[in-house]
N, C-alpha and C. Protein backbone atom coordinates (compact mmCIF):
# COMPACT_ATOMS: atom_id res chain seq x y z
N UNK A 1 26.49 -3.91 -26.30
CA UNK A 1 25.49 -2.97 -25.83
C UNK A 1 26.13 -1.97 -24.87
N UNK A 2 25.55 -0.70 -25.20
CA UNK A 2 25.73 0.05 -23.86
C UNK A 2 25.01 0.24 -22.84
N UNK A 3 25.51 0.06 -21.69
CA UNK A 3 24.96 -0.31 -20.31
C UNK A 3 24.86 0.49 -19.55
N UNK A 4 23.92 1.63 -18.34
CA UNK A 4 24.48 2.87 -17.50
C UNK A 4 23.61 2.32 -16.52
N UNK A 5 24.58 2.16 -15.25
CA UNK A 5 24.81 1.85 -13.72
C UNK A 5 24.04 2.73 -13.37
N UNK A 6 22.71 2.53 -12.59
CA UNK A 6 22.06 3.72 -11.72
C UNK A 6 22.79 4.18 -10.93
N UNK A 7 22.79 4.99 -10.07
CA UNK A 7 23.53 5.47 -9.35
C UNK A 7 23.87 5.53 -8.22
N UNK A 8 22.26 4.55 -7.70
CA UNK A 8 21.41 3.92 -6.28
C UNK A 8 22.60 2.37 -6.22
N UNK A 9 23.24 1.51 -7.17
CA UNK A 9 23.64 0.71 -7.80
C UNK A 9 25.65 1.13 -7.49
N UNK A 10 26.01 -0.39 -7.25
CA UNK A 10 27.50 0.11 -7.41
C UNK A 10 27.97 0.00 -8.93
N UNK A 11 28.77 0.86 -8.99
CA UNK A 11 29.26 0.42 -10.56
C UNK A 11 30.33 -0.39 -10.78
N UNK A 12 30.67 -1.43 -9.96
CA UNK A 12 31.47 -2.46 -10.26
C UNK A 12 30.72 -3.47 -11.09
N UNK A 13 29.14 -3.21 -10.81
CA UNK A 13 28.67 -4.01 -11.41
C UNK A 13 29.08 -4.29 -12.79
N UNK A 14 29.39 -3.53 -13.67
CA UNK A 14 29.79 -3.13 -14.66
C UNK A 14 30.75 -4.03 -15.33
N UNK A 15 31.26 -4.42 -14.22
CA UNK A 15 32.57 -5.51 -14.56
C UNK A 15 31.75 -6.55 -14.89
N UNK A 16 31.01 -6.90 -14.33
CA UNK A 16 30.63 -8.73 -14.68
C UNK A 16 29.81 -8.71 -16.05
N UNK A 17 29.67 -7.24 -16.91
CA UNK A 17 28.85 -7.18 -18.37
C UNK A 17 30.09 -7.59 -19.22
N UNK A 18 30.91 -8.42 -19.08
CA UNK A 18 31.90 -8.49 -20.65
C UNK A 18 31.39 -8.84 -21.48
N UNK A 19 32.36 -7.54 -22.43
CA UNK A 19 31.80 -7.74 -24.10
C UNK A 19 31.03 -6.86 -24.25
N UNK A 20 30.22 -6.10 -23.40
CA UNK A 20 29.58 -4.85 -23.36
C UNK A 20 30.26 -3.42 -22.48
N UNK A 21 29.73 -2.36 -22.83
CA UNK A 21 30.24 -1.14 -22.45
C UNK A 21 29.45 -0.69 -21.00
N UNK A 22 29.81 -0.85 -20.29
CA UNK A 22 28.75 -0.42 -18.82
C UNK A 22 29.73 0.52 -18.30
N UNK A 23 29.25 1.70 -17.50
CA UNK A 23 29.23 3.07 -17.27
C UNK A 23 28.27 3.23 -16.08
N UNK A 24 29.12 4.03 -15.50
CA UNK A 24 27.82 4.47 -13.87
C UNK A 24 27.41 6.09 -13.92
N UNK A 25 26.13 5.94 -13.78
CA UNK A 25 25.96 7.85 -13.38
C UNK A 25 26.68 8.51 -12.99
N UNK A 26 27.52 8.23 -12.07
CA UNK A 26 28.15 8.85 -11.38
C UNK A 26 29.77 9.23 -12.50
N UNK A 27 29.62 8.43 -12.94
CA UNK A 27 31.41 8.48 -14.20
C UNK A 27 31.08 9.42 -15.13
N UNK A 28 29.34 9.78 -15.44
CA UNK A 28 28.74 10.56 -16.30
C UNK A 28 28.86 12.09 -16.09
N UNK A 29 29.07 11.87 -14.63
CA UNK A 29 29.16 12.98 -14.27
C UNK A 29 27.54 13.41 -13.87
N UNK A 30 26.73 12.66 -14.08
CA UNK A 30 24.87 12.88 -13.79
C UNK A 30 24.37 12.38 -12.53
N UNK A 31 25.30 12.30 -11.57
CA UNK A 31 24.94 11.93 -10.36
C UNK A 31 23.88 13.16 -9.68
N UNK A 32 22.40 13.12 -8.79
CA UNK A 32 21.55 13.94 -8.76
C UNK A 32 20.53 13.93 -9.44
N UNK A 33 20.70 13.75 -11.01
CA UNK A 33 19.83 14.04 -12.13
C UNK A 33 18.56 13.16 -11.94
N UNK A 34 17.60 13.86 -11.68
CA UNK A 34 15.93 12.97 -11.80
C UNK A 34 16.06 11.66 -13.33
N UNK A 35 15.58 10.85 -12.37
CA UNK A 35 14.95 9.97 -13.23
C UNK A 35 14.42 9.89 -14.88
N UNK A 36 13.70 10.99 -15.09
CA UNK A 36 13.00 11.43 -16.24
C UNK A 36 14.19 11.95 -17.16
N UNK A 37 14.73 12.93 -16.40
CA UNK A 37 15.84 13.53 -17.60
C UNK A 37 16.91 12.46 -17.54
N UNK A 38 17.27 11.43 -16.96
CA UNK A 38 18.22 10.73 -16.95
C UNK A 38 18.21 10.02 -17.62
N UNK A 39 16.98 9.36 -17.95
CA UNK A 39 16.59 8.60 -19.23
C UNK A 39 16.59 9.00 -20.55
N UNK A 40 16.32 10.50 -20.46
CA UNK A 40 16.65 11.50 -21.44
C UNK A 40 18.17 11.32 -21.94
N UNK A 41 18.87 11.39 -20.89
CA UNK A 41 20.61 11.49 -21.26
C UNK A 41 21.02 10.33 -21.50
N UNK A 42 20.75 9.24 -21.17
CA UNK A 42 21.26 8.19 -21.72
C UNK A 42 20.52 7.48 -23.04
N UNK A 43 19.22 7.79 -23.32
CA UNK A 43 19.05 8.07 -25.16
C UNK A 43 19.76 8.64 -26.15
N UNK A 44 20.10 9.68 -25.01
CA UNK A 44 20.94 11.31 -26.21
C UNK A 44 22.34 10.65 -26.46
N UNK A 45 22.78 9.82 -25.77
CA UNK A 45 24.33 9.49 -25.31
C UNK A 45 23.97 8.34 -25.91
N UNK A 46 22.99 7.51 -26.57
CA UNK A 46 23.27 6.13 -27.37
C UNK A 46 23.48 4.65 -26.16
N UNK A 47 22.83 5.03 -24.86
CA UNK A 47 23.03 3.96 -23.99
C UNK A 47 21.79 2.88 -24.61
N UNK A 48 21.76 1.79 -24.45
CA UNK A 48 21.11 0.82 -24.72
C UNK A 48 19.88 0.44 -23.71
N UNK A 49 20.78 0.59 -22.20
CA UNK A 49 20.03 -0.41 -21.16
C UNK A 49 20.08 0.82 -19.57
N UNK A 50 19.44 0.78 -19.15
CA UNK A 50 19.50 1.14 -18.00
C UNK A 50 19.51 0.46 -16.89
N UNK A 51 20.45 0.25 -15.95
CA UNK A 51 20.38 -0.59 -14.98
C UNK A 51 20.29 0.12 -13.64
N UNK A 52 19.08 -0.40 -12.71
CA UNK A 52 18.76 0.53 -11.61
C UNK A 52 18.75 -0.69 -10.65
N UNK A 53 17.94 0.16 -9.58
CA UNK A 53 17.74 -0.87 -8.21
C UNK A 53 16.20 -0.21 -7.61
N UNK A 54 16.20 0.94 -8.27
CA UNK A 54 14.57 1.17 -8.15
C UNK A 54 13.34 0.74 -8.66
N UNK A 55 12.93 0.16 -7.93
CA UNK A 55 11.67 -0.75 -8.47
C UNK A 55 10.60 0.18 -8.67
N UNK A 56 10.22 1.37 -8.63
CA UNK A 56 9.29 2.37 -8.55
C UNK A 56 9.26 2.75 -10.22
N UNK A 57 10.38 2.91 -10.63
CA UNK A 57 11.11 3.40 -11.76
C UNK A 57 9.65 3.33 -13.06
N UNK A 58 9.57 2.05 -13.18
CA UNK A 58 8.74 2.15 -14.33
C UNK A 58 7.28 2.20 -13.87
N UNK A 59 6.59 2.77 -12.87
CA UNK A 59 5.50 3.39 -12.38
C UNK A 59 5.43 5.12 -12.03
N UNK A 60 6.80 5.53 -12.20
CA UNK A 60 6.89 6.92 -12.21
C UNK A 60 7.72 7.40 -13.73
N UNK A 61 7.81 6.70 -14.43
CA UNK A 61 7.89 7.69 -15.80
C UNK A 61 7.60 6.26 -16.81
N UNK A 62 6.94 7.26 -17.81
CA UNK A 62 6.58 6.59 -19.20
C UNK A 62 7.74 6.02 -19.52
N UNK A 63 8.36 4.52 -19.37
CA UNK A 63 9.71 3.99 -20.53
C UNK A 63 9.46 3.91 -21.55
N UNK A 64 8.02 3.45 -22.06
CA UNK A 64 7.86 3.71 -23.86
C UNK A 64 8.45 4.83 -24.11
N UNK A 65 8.27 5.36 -24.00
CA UNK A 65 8.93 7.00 -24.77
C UNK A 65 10.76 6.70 -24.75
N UNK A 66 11.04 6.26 -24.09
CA UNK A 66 12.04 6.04 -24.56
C UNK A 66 13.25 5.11 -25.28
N UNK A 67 13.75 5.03 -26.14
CA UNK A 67 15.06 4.33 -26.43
C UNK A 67 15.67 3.64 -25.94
N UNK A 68 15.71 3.62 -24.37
CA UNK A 68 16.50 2.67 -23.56
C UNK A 68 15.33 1.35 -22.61
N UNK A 69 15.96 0.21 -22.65
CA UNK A 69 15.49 -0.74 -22.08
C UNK A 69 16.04 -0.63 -20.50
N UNK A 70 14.83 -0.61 -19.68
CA UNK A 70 15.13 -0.46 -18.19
C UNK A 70 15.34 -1.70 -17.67
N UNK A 71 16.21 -2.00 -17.23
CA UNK A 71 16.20 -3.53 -16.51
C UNK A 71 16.48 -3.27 -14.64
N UNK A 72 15.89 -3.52 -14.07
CA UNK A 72 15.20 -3.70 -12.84
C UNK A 72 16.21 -4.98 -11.74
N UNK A 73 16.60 -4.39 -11.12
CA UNK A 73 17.50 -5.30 -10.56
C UNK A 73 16.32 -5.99 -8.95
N UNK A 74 16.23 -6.63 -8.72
CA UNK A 74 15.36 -7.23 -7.54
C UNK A 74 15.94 -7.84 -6.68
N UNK A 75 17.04 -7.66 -6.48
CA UNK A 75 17.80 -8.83 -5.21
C UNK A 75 16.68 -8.13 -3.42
N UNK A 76 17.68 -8.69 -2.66
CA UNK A 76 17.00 -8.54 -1.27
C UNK A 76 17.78 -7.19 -0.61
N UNK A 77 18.02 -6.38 -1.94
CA UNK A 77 19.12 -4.77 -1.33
C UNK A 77 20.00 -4.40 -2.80
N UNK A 78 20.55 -3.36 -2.46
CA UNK A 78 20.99 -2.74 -3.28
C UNK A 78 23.31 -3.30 -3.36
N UNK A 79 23.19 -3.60 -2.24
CA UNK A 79 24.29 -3.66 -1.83
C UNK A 79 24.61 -4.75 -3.07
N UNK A 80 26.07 -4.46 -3.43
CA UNK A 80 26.83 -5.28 -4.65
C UNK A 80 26.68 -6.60 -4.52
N UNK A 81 27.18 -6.97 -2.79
CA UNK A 81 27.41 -8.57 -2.40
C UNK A 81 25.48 -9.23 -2.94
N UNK A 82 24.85 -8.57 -3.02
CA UNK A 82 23.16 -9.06 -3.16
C UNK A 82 23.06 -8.52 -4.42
N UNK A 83 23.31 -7.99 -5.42
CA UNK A 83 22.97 -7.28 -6.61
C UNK A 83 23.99 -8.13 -8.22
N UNK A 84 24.86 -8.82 -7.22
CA UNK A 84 26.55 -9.09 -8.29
C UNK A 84 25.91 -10.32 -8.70
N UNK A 85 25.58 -11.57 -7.72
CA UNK A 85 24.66 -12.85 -8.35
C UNK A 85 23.57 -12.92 -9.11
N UNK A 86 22.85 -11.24 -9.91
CA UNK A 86 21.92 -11.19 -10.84
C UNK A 86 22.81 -10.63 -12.27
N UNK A 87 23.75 -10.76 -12.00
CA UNK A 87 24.79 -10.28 -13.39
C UNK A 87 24.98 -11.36 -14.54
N UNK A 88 24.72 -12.64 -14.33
CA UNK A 88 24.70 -13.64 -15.02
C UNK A 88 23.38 -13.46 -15.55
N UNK A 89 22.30 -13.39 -15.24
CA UNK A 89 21.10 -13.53 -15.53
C UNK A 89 20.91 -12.41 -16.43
N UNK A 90 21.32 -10.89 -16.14
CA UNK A 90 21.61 -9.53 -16.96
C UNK A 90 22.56 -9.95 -17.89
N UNK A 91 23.29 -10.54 -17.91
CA UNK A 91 24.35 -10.46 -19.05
C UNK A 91 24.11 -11.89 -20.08
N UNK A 92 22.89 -12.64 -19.63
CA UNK A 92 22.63 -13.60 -20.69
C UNK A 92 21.01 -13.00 -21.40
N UNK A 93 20.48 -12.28 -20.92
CA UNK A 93 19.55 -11.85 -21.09
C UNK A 93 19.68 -10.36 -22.00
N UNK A 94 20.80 -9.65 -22.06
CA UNK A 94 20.59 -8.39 -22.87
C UNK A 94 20.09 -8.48 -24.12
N UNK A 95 20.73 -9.06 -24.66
CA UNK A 95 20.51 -9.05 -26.29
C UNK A 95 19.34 -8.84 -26.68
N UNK A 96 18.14 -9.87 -25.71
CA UNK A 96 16.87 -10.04 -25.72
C UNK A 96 16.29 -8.41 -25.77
N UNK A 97 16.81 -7.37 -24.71
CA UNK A 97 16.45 -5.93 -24.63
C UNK A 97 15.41 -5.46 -25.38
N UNK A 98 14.36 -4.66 -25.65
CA UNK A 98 14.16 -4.28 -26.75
C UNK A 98 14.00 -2.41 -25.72
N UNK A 99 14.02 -1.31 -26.83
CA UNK A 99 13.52 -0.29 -26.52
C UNK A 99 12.48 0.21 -25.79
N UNK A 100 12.13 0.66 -24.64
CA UNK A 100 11.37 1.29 -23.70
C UNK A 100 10.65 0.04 -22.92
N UNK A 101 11.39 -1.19 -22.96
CA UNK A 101 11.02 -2.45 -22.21
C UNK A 101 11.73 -2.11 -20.86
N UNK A 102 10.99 -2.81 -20.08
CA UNK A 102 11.08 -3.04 -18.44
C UNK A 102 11.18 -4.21 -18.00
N UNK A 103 12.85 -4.69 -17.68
CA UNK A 103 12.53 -5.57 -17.54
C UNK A 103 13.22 -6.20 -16.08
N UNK A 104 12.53 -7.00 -15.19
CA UNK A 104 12.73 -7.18 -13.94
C UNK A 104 13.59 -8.36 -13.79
N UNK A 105 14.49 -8.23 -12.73
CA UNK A 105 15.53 -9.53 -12.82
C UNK A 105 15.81 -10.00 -11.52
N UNK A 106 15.27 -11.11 -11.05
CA UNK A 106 15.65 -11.43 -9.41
C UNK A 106 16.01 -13.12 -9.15
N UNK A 107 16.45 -13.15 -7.95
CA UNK A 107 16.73 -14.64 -7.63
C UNK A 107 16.19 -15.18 -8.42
C-alpha cells in the first residue's frame, strides 16, 4: 500500500510500515496544502492511506468522496516517541483499509 505522513506527524513514522510505500507531505513537496486539496493529491498520486494526527479531519471534509482511507492516529500527542507504539496496530490493520474509510487508532 501507499501510505502519506501528514505533515502535523513525523515521517519516520514511515519506517515502521515495511513492505509498504510511506511518504510524508513534506517529501511531496505539499507541505501548507489544506486538508481538502490534500486529499485531492494523494488520490491523484495513487496513495492508498492517509495518515494524520488530526482528529478534526473527518468532521471537516467529506472522506467518502474520496479514494483514500484516513487513518487517525490517537496517541496522548503528536510527538513520534507517543505516535511510533501505534505503528504495529497501523501496519497490521492496513490491508483491512477500504476507500473513504476513517479509521481511528489508539492505545
Amino acid at each position: 500500500m501507499r501510505v502519506l505522513i501528514d505533515e502535523c506527524l513525523n515521517w519516520r513514522l514511515g519506517r515502521a510500515l515495511t513492505g509498504h510505500y510511506a511518504t510524508s507531505v513534506q517529501r511531496m513537496g505539499w507541505s501548507g496544502i489544506k486538508n481538502g486539496r490534500l486529499l485531492d493529491l494523494a488520490e491523484q498520486n495513487q496513495f492508498d492511506v492517509f495518515l494524520t494526527g488530526d482528529r478534526n479531519l473527518a468532521f471537516q471534509q467529506n472522506t467518502t468522496q474520496f479514494r483514500v482511507a484516513v487513518v487517525v492516529l490517537e496517541a496522548d500527542g503528536i510527538q513520534l516517541h507517543k505516535t511510533l507504539p501505534l505503528m504495529p496496530k497501523v501496519l497490521a490493520l492496513l490491508a483491512t483499509f477500504k476507500p473513504g474509510q476513517v479509521v481511528r487508532v489508539g492505545p
